[in-house]
C-alpha atoms as a PDB file:
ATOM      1  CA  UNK A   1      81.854  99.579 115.636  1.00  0.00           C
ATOM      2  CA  UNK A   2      84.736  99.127 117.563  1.00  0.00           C
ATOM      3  CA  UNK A   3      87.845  96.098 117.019  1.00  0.00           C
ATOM      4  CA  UNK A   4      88.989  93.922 120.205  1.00  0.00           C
ATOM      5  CA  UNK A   5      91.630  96.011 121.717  1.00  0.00           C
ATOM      6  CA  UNK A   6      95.205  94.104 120.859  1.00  0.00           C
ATOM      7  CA  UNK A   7      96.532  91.311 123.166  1.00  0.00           C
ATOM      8  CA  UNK A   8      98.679  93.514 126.502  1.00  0.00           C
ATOM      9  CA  UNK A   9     101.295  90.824 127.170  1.00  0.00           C
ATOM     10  CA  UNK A  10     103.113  88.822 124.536  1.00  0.00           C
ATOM     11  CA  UNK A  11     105.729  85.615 125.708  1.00  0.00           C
ATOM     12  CA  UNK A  12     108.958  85.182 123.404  1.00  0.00           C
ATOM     13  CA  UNK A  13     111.997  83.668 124.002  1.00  0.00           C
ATOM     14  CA  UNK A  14     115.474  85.107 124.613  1.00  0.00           C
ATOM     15  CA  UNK A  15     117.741  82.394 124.263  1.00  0.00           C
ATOM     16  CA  UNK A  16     116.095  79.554 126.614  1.00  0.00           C
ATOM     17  CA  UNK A  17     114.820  82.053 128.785  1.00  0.00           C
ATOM     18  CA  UNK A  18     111.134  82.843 128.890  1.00  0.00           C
ATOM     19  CA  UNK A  19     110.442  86.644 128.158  1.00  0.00           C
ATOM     20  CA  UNK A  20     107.265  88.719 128.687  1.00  0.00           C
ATOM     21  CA  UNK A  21     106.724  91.917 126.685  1.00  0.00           C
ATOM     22  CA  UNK A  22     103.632  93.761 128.014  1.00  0.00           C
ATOM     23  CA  UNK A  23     102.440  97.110 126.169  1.00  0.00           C
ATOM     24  CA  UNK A  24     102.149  99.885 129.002  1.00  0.00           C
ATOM     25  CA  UNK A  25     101.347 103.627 128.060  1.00  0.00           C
ATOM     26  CA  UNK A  26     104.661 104.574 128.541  1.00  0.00           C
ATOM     27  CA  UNK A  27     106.160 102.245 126.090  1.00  0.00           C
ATOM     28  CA  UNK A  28     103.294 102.665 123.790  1.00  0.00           C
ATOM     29  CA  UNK A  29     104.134 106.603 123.994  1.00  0.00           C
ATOM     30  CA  UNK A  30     107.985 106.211 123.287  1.00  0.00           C
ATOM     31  CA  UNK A  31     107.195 103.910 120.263  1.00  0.00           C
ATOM     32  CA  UNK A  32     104.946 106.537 119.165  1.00  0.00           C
ATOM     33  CA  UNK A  33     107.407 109.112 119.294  1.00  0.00           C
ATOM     34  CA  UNK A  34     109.740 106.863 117.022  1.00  0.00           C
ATOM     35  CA  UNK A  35     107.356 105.841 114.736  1.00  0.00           C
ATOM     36  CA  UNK A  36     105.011 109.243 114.563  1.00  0.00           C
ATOM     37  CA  UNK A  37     101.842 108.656 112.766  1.00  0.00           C
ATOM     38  CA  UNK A  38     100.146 106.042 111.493  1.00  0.00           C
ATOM     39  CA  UNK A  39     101.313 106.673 107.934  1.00  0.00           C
ATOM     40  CA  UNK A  40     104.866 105.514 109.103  1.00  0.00           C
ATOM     41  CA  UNK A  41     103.797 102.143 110.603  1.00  0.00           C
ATOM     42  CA  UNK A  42     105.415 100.074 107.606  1.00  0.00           C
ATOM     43  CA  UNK A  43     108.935 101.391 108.915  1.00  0.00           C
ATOM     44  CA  UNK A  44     108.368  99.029 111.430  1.00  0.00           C
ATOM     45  CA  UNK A  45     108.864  96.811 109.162  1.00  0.00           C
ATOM     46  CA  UNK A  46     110.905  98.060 106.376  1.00  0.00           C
ATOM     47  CA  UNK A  47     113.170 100.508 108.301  1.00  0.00           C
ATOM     48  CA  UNK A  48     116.074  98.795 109.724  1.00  0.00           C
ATOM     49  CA  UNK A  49     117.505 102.026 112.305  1.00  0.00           C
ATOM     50  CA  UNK A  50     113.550 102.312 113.410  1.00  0.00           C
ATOM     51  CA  UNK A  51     113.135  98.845 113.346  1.00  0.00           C
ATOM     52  CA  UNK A  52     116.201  98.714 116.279  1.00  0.00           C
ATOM     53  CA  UNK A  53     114.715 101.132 118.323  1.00  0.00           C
ATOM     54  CA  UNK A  54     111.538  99.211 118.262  1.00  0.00           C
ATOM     55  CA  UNK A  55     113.024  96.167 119.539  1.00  0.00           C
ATOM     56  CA  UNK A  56     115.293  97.888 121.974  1.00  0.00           C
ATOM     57  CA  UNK A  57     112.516  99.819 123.628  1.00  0.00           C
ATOM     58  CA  UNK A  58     110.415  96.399 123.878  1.00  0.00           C
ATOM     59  CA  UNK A  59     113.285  94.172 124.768  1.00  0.00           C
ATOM     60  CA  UNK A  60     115.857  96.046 126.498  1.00  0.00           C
ATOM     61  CA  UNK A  61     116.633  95.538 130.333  1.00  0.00           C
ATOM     62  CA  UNK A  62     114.595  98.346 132.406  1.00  0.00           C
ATOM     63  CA  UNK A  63     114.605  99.391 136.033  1.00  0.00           C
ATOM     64  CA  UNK A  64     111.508  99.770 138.379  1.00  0.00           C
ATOM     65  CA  UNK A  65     110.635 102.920 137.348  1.00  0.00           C
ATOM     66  CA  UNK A  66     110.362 102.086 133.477  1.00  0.00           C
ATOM     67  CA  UNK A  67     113.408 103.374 132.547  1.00  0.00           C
ATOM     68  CA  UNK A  68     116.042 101.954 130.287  1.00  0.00           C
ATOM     69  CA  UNK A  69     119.020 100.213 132.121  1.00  0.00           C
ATOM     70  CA  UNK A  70     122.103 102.169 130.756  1.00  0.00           C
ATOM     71  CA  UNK A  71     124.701 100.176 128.499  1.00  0.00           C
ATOM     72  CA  UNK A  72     122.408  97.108 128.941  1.00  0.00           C
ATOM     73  CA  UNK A  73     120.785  95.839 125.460  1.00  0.00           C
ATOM     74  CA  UNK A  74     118.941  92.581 124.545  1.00  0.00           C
ATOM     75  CA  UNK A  75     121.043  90.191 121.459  1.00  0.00           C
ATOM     76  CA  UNK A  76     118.914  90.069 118.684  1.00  0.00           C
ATOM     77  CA  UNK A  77     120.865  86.668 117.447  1.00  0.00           C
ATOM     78  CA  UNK A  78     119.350  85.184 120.780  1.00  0.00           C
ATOM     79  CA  UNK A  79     116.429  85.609 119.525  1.00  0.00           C
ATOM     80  CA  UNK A  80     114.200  83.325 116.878  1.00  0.00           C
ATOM     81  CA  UNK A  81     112.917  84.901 113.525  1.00  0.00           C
ATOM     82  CA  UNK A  82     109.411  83.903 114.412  1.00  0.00           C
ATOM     83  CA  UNK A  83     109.665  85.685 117.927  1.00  0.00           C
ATOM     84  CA  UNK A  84     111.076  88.840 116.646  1.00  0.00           C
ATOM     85  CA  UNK A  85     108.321  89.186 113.853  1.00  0.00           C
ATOM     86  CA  UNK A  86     106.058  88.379 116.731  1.00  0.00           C
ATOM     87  CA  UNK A  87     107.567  91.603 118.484  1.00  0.00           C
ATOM     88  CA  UNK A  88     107.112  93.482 115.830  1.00  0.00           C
ATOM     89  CA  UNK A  89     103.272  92.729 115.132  1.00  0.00           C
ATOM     90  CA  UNK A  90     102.754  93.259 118.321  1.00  0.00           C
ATOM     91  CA  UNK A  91     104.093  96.826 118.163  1.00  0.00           C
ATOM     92  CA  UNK A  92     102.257  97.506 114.723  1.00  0.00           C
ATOM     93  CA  UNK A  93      98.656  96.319 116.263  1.00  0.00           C
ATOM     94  CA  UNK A  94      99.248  98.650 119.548  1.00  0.00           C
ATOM     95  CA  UNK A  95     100.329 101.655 117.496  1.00  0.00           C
ATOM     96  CA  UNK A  96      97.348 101.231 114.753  1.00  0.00           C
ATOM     97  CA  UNK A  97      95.062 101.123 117.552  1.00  0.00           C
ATOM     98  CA  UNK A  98      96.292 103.683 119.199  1.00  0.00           C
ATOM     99  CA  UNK A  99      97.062 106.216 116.352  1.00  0.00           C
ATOM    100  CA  UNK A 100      93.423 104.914 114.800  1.00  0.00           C
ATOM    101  CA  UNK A 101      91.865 105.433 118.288  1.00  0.00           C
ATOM    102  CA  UNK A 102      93.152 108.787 118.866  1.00  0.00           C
ATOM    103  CA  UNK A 103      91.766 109.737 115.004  1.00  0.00           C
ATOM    104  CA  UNK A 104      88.651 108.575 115.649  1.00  0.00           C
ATOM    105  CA  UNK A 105      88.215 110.489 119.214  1.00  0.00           C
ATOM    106  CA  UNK A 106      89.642 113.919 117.792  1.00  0.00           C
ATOM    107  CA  UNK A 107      87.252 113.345 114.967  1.00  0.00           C
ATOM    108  CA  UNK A 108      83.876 112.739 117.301  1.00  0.00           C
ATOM    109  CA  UNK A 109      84.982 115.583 119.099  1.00  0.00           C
ATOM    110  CA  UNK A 110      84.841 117.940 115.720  1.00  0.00           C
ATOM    111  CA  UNK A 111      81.712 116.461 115.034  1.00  0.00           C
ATOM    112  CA  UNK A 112      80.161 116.821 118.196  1.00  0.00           C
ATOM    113  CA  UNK A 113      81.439 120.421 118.151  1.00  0.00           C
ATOM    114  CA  UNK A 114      80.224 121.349 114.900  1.00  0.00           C
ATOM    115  CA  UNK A 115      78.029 124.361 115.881  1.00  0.00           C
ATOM    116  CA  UNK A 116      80.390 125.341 118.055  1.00  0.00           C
ATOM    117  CA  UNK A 117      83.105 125.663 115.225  1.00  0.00           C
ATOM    118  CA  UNK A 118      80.691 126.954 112.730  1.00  0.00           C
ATOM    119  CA  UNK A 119      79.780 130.065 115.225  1.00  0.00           C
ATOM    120  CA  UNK A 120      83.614 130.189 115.907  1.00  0.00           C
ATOM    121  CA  UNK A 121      84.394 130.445 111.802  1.00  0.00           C
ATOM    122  CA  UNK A 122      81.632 132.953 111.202  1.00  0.00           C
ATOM    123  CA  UNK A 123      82.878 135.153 113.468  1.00  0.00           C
ATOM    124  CA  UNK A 124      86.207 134.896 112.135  1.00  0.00           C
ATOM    125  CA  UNK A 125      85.189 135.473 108.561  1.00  0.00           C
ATOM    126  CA  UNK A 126      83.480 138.678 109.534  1.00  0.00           C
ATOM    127  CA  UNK A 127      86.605 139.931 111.245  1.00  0.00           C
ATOM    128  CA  UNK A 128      88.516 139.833 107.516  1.00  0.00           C
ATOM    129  CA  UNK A 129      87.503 142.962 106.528  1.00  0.00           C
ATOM    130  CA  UNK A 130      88.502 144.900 109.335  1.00  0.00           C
ATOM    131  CA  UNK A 131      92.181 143.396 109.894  1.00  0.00           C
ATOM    132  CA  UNK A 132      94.407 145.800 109.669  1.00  0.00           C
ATOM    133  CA  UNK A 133      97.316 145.828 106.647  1.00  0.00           C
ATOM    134  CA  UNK A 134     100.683 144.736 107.506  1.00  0.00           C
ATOM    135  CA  UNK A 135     103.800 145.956 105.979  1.00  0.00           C
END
């Protein structure tokens, strides 16, 4: 069984002004990289340097290509308790799915290779008696 995939686009305010945080792969990938597993999600939370980075990479002025504007940063103080929190839900539910997601593919693909890996094992095991000794 498979959960709703999260929400793409979430609307906060910075300031008065209307803002629109969509998840794209990209963005998804970098938080990944800060974050790293799914283990680590609650740093989100709980980790104040990774809990910048999250908010920079989701907030921060970027060009057309995607790419951080240089020496350009969002003010946190602009922006509402309730609307940061909601940034960093957001975050959390698009990195559990995708962390989760990725699990549960790499694991169907070990199950659906089973045989294979058996046959690939076997043949491994037999080679243990002829490796050679290192010194």
């Amino acid at each position: 069984m498979t959960s709703p995939s999260p929400v793409p686009t979430i609307s906060i305010k910075i300031g008065e002004t209307p803002h629109e945080v969509t998840m794209y792969f990209g963005r998804l990938n970098e938080l990944a990289e800060v974050v790293g597993s799914f283990e680590r999600l609650p740093e989100v939370d709980f980790h104040a340097p990774t809990r910048q980075a999250v908010m920079d990479m989701c907030l921060a002025p970027r060009d057309e290509r995607g790419r951080l504007v240089e020496g350009e940063t969002v003010n946190l103080h602009q922006i509402t308790v309730e609307d940061g929190e909601a940034v960093l839900d957001f975050v959390k539910e698009h990195l559990s799915d995708f962390f989760l997601g990725r699990l549960e593919k790499h694991l169907l693909g070990l199950q659906e290779n089973g045989e294979r890996l058996k046959g690939v094992g076997s043949s491994l095991n037999g080679l243990a008696g002829s490796a050679s000794e290192t010194r």
